[in-house]
PDB file of N, CA and C in Angstrom:
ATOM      1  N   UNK A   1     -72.857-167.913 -13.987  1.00  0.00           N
ATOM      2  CA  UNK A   1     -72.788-166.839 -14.960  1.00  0.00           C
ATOM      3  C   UNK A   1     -73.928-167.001 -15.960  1.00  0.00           C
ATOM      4  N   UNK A   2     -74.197-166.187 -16.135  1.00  0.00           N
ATOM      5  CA  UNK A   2     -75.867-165.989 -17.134  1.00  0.00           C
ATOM      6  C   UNK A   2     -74.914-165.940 -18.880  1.00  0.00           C
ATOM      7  N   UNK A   3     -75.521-166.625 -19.489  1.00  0.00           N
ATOM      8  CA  UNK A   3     -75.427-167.122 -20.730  1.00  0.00           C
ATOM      9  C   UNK A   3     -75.256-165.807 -22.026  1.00  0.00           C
ATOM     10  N   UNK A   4     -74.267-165.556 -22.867  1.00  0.00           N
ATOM     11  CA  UNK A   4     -74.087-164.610 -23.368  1.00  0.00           C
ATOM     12  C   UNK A   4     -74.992-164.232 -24.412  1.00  0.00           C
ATOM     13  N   UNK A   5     -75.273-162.989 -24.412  1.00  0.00           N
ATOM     14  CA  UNK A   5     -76.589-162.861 -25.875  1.00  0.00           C
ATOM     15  C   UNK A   5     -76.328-161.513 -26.174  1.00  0.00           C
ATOM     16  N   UNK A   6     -76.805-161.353 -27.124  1.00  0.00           N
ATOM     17  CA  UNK A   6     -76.699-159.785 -27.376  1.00  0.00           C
ATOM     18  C   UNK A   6     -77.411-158.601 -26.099  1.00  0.00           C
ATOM     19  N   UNK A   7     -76.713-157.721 -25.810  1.00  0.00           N
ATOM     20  CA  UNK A   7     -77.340-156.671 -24.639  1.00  0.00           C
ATOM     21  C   UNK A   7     -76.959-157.214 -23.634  1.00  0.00           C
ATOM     22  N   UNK A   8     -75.972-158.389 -24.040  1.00  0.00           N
ATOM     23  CA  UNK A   8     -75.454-159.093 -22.068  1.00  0.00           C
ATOM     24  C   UNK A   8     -74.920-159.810 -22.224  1.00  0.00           C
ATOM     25  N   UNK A   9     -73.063-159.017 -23.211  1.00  0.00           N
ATOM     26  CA  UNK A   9     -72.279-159.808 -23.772  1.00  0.00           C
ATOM     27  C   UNK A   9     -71.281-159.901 -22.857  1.00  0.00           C
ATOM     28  N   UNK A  10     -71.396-159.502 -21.341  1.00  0.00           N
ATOM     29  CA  UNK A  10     -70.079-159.626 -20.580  1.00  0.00           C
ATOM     30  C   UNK A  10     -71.259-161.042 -19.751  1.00  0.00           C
ATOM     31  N   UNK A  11     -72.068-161.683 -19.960  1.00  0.00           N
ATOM     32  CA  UNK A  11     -72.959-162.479 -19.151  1.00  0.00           C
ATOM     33  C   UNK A  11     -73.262-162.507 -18.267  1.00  0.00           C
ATOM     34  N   UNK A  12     -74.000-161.123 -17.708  1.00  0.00           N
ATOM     35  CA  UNK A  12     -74.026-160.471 -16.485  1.00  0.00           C
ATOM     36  C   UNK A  12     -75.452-161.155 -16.103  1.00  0.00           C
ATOM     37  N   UNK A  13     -75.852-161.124 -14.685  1.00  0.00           N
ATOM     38  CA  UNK A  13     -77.251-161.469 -14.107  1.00  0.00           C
ATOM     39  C   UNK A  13     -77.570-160.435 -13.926  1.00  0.00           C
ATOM     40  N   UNK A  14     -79.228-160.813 -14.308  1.00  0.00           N
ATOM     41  CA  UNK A  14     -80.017-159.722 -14.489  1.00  0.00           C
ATOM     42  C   UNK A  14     -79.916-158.576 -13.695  1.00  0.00           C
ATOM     43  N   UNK A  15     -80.102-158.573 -12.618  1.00  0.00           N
ATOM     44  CA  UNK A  15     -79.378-157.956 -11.335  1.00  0.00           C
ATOM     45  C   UNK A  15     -78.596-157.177 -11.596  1.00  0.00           C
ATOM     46  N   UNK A  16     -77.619-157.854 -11.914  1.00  0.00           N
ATOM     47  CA  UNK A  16     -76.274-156.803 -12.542  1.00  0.00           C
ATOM     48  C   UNK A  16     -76.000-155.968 -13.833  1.00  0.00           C
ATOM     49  N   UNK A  17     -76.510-156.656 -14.553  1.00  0.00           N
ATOM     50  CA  UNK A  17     -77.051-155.984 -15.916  1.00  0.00           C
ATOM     51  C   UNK A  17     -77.982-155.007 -15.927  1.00  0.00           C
ATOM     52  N   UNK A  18     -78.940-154.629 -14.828  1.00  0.00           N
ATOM     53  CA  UNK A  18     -79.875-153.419 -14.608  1.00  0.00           C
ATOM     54  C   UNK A  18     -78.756-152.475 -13.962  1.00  0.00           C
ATOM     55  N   UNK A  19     -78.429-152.784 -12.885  1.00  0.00           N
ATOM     56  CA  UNK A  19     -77.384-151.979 -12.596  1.00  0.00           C
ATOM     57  C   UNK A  19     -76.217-151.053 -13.246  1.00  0.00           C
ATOM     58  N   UNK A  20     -75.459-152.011 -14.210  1.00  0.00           N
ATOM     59  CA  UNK A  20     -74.600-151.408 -14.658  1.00  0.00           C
ATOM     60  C   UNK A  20     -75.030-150.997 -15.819  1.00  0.00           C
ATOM     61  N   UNK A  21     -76.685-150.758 -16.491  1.00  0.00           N
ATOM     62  CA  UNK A  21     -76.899-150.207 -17.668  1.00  0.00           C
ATOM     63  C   UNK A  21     -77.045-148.875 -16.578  1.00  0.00           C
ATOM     64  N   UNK A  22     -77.761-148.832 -15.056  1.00  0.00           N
ATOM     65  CA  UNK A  22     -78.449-147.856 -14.581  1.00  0.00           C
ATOM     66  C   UNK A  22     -76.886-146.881 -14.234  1.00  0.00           C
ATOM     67  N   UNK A  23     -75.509-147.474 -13.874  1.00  0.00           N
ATOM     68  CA  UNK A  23     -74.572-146.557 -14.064  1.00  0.00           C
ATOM     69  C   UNK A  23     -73.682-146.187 -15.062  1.00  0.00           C
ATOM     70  N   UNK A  24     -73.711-147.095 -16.625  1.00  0.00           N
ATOM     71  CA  UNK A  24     -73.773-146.126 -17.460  1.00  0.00           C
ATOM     72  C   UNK A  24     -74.468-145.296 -17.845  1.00  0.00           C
ATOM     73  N   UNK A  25     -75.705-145.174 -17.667  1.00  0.00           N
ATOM     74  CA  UNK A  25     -76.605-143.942 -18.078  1.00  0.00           C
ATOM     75  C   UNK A  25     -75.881-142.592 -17.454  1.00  0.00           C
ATOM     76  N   UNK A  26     -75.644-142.762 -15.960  1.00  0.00           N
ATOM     77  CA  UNK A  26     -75.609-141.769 -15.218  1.00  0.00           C
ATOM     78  C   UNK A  26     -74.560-141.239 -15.789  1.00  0.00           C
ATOM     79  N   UNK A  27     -73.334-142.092 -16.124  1.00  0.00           N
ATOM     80  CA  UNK A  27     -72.199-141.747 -16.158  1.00  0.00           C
ATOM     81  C   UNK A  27     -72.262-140.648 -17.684  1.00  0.00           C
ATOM     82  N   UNK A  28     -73.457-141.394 -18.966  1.00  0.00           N
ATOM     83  CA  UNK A  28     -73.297-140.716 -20.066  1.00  0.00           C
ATOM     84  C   UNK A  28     -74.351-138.926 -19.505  1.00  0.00           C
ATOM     85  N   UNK A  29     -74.820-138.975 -19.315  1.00  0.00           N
ATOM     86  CA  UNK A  29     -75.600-137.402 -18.800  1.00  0.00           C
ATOM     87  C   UNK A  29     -74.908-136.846 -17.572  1.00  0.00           C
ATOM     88  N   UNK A  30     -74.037-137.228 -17.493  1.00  0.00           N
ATOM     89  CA  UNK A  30     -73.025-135.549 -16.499  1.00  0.00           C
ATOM     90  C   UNK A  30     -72.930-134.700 -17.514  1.00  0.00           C
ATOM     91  N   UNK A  31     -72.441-133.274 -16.869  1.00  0.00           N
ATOM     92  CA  UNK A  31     -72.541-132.511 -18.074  1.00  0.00           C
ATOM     93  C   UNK A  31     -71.355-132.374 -18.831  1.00  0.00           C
ATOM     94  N   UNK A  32     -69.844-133.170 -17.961  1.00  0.00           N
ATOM     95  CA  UNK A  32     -69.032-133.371 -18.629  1.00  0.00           C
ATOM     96  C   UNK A  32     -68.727-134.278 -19.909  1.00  0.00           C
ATOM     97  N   UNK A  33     -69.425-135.364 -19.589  1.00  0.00           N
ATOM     98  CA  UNK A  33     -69.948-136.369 -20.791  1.00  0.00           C
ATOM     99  C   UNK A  33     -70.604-135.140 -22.071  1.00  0.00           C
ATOM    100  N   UNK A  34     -71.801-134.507 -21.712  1.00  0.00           N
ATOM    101  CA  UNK A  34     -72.530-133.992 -22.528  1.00  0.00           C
ATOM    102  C   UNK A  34     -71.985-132.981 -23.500  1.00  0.00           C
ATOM    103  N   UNK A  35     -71.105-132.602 -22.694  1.00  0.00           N
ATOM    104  CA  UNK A  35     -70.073-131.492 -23.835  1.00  0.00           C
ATOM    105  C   UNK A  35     -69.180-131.959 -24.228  1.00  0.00           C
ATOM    106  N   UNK A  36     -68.744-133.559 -24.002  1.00  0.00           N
ATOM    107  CA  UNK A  36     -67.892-133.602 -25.071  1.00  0.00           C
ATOM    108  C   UNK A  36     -68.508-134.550 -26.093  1.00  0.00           C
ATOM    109  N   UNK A  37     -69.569-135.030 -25.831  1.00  0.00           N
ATOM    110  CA  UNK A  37     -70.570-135.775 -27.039  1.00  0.00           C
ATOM    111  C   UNK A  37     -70.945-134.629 -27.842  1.00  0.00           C
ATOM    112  N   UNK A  38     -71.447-133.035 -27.358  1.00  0.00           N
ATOM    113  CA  UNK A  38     -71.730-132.087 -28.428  1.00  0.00           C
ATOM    114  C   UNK A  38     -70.193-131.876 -29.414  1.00  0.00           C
ATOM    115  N   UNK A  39     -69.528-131.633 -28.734  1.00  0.00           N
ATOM    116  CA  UNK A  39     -68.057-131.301 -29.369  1.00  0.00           C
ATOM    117  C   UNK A  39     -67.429-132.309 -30.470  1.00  0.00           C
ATOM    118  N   UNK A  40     -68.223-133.540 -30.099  1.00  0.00           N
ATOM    119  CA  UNK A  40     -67.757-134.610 -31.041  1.00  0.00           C
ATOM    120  C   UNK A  40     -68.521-134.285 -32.331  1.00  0.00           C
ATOM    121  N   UNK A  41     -69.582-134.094 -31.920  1.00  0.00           N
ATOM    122  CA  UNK A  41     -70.676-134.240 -33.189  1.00  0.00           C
ATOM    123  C   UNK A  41     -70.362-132.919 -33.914  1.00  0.00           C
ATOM    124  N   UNK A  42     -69.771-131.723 -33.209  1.00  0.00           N
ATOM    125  CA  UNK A  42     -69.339-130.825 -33.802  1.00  0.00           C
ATOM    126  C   UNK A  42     -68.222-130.630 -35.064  1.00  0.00           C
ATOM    127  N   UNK A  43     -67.480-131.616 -34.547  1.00  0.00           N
ATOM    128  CA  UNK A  43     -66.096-132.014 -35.179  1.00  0.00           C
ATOM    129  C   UNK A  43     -66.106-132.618 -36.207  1.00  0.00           C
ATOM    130  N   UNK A  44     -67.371-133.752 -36.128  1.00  0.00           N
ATOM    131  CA  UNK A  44     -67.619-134.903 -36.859  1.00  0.00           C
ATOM    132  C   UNK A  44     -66.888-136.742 -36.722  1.00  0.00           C
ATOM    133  N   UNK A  45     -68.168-137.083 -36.777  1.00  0.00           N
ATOM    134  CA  UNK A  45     -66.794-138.382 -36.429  1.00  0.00           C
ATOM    135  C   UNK A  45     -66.694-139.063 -38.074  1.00  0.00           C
ATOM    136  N   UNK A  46     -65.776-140.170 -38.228  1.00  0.00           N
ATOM    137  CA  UNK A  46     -65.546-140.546 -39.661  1.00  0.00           C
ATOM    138  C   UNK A  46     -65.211-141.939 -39.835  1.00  0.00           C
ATOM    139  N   UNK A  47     -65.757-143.026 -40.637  1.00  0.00           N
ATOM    140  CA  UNK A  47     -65.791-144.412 -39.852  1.00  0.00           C
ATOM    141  C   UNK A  47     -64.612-144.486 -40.109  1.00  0.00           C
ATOM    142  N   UNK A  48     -63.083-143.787 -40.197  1.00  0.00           N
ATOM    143  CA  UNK A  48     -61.584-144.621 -40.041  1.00  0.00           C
ATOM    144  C   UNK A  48     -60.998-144.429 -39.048  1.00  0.00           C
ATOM    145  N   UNK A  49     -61.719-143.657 -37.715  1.00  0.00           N
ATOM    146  CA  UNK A  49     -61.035-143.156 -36.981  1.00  0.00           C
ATOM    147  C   UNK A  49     -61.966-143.097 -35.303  1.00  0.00           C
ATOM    148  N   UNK A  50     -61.227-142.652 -34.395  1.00  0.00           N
ATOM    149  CA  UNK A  50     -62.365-142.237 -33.042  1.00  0.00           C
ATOM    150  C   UNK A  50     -61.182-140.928 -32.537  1.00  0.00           C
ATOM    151  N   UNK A  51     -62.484-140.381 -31.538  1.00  0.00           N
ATOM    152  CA  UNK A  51     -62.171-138.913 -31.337  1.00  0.00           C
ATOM    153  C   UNK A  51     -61.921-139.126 -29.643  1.00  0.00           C
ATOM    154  N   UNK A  52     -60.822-138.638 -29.439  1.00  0.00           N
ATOM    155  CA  UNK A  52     -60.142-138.668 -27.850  1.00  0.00           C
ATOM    156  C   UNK A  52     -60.004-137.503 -27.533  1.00  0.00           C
ATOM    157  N   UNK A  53     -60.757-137.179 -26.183  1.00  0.00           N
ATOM    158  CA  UNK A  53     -60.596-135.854 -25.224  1.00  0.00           C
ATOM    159  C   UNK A  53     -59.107-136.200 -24.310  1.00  0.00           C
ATOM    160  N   UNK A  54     -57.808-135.447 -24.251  1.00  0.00           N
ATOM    161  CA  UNK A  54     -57.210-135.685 -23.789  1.00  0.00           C
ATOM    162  C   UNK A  54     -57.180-134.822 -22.078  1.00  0.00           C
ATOM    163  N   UNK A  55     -56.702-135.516 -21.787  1.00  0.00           N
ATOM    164  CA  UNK A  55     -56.679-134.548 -20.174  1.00  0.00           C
ATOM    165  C   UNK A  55     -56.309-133.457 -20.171  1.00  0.00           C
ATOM    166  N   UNK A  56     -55.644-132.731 -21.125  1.00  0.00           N
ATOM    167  CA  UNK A  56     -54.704-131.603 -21.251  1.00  0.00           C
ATOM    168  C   UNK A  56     -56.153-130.740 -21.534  1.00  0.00           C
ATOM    169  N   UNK A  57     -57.185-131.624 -22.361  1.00  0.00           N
ATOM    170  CA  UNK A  57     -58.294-130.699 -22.873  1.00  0.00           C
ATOM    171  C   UNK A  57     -58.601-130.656 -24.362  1.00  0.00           C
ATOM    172  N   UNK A  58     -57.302-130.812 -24.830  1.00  0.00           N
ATOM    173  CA  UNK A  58     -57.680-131.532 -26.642  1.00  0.00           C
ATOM    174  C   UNK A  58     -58.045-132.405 -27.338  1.00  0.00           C
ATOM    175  N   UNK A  59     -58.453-132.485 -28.220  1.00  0.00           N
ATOM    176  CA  UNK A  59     -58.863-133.813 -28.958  1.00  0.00           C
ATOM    177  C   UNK A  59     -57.956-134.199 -30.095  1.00  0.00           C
ATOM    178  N   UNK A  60     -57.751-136.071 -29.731  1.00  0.00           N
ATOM    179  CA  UNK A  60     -57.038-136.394 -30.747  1.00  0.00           C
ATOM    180  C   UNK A  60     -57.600-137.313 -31.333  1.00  0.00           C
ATOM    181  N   UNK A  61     -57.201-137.434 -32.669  1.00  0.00           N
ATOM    182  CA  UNK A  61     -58.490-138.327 -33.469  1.00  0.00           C
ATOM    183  C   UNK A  61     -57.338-140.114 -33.842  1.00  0.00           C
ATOM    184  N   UNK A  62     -57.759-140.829 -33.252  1.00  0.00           N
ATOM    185  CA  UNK A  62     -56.800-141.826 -33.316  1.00  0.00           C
ATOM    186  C   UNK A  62     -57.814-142.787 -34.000  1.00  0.00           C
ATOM    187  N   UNK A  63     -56.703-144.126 -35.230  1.00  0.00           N
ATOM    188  CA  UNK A  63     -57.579-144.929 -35.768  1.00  0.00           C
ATOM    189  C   UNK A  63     -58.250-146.122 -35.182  1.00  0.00           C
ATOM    190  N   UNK A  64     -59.187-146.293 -35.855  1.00  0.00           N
ATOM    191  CA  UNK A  64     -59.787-147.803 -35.149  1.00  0.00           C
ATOM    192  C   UNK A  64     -59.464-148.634 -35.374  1.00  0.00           C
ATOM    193  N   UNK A  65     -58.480-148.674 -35.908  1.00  0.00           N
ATOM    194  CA  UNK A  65     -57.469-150.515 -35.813  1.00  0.00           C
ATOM    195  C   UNK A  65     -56.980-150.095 -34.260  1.00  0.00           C
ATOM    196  N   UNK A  66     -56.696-149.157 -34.427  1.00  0.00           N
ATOM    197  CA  UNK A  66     -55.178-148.849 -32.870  1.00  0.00           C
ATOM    198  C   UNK A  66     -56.052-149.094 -31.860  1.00  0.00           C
ATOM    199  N   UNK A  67     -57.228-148.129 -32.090  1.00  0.00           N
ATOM    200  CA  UNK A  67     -58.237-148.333 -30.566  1.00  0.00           C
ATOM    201  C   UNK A  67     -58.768-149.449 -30.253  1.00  0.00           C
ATOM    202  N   UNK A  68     -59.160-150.029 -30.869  1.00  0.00           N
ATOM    203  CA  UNK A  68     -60.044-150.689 -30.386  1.00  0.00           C
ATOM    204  C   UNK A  68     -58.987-152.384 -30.459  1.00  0.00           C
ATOM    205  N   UNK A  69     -57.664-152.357 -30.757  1.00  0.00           N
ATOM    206  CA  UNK A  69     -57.042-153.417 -30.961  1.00  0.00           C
ATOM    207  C   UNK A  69     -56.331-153.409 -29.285  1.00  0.00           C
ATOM    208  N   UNK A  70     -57.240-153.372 -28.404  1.00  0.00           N
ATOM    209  CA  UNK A  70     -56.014-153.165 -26.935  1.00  0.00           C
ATOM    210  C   UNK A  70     -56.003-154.595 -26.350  1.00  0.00           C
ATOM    211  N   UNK A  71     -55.940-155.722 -27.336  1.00  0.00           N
ATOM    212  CA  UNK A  71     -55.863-156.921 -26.870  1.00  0.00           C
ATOM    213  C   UNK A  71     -54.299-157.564 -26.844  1.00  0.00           C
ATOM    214  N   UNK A  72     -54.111-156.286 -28.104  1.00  0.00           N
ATOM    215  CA  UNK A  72     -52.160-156.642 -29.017  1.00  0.00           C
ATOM    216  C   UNK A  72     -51.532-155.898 -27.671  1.00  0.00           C
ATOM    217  N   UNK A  73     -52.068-154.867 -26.877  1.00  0.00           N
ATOM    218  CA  UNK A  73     -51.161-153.896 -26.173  1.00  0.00           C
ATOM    219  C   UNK A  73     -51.290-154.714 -24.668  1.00  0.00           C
ATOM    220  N   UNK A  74     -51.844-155.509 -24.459  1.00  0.00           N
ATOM    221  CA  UNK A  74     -52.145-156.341 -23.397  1.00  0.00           C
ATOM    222  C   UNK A  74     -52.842-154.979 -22.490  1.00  0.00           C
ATOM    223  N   UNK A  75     -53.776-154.633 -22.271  1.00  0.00           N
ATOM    224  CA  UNK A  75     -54.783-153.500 -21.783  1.00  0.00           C
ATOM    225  C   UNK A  75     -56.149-154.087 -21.950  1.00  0.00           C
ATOM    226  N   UNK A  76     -56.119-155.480 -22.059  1.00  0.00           N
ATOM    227  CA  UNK A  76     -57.117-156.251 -21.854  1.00  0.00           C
ATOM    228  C   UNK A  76     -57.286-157.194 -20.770  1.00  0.00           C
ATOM    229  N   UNK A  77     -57.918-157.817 -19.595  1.00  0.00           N
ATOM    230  CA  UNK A  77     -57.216-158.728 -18.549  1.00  0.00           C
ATOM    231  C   UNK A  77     -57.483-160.474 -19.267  1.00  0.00           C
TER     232      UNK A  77
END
């Protein structure tokens, strides 16, 4: 395992780290990505909170203790 640093904090080899920057890119420019990054910026984001596209099609604005705490909900491996 390649040594952790900033830009290659899961300690990916190089190899793999080109890769999986080259399929998040792809993944952020679909055009489904792209309209809901406009829609966000539309909305506004606000540093107490993050903005969720739900499947139904709405957005719910949930806080960033809750989100980003998915270590308490075991949704972490």
């Amino acid at each position: 395992m390649a040594r952790k640093q900033p830009g290659n904090s899961q300690g990916l080899s190089p190899a793999a780290l080109r890769a999986k920057r080259a399929r998040d890119k792809a993944a952020a420019m679909t055009t489904k990505r792209k309209k809901r990054k406009a829609e966000n910026q539309r909305i506004g984001q606000r540093s107490d909170s993050d903005l969720h596209h739900t499947p139904g099609g709405s957005i719910t604005r949930t806080t960033t203790a809750y989100n980003r705490a998915t270590h308490t909900r075991g949704e972490v491996g």
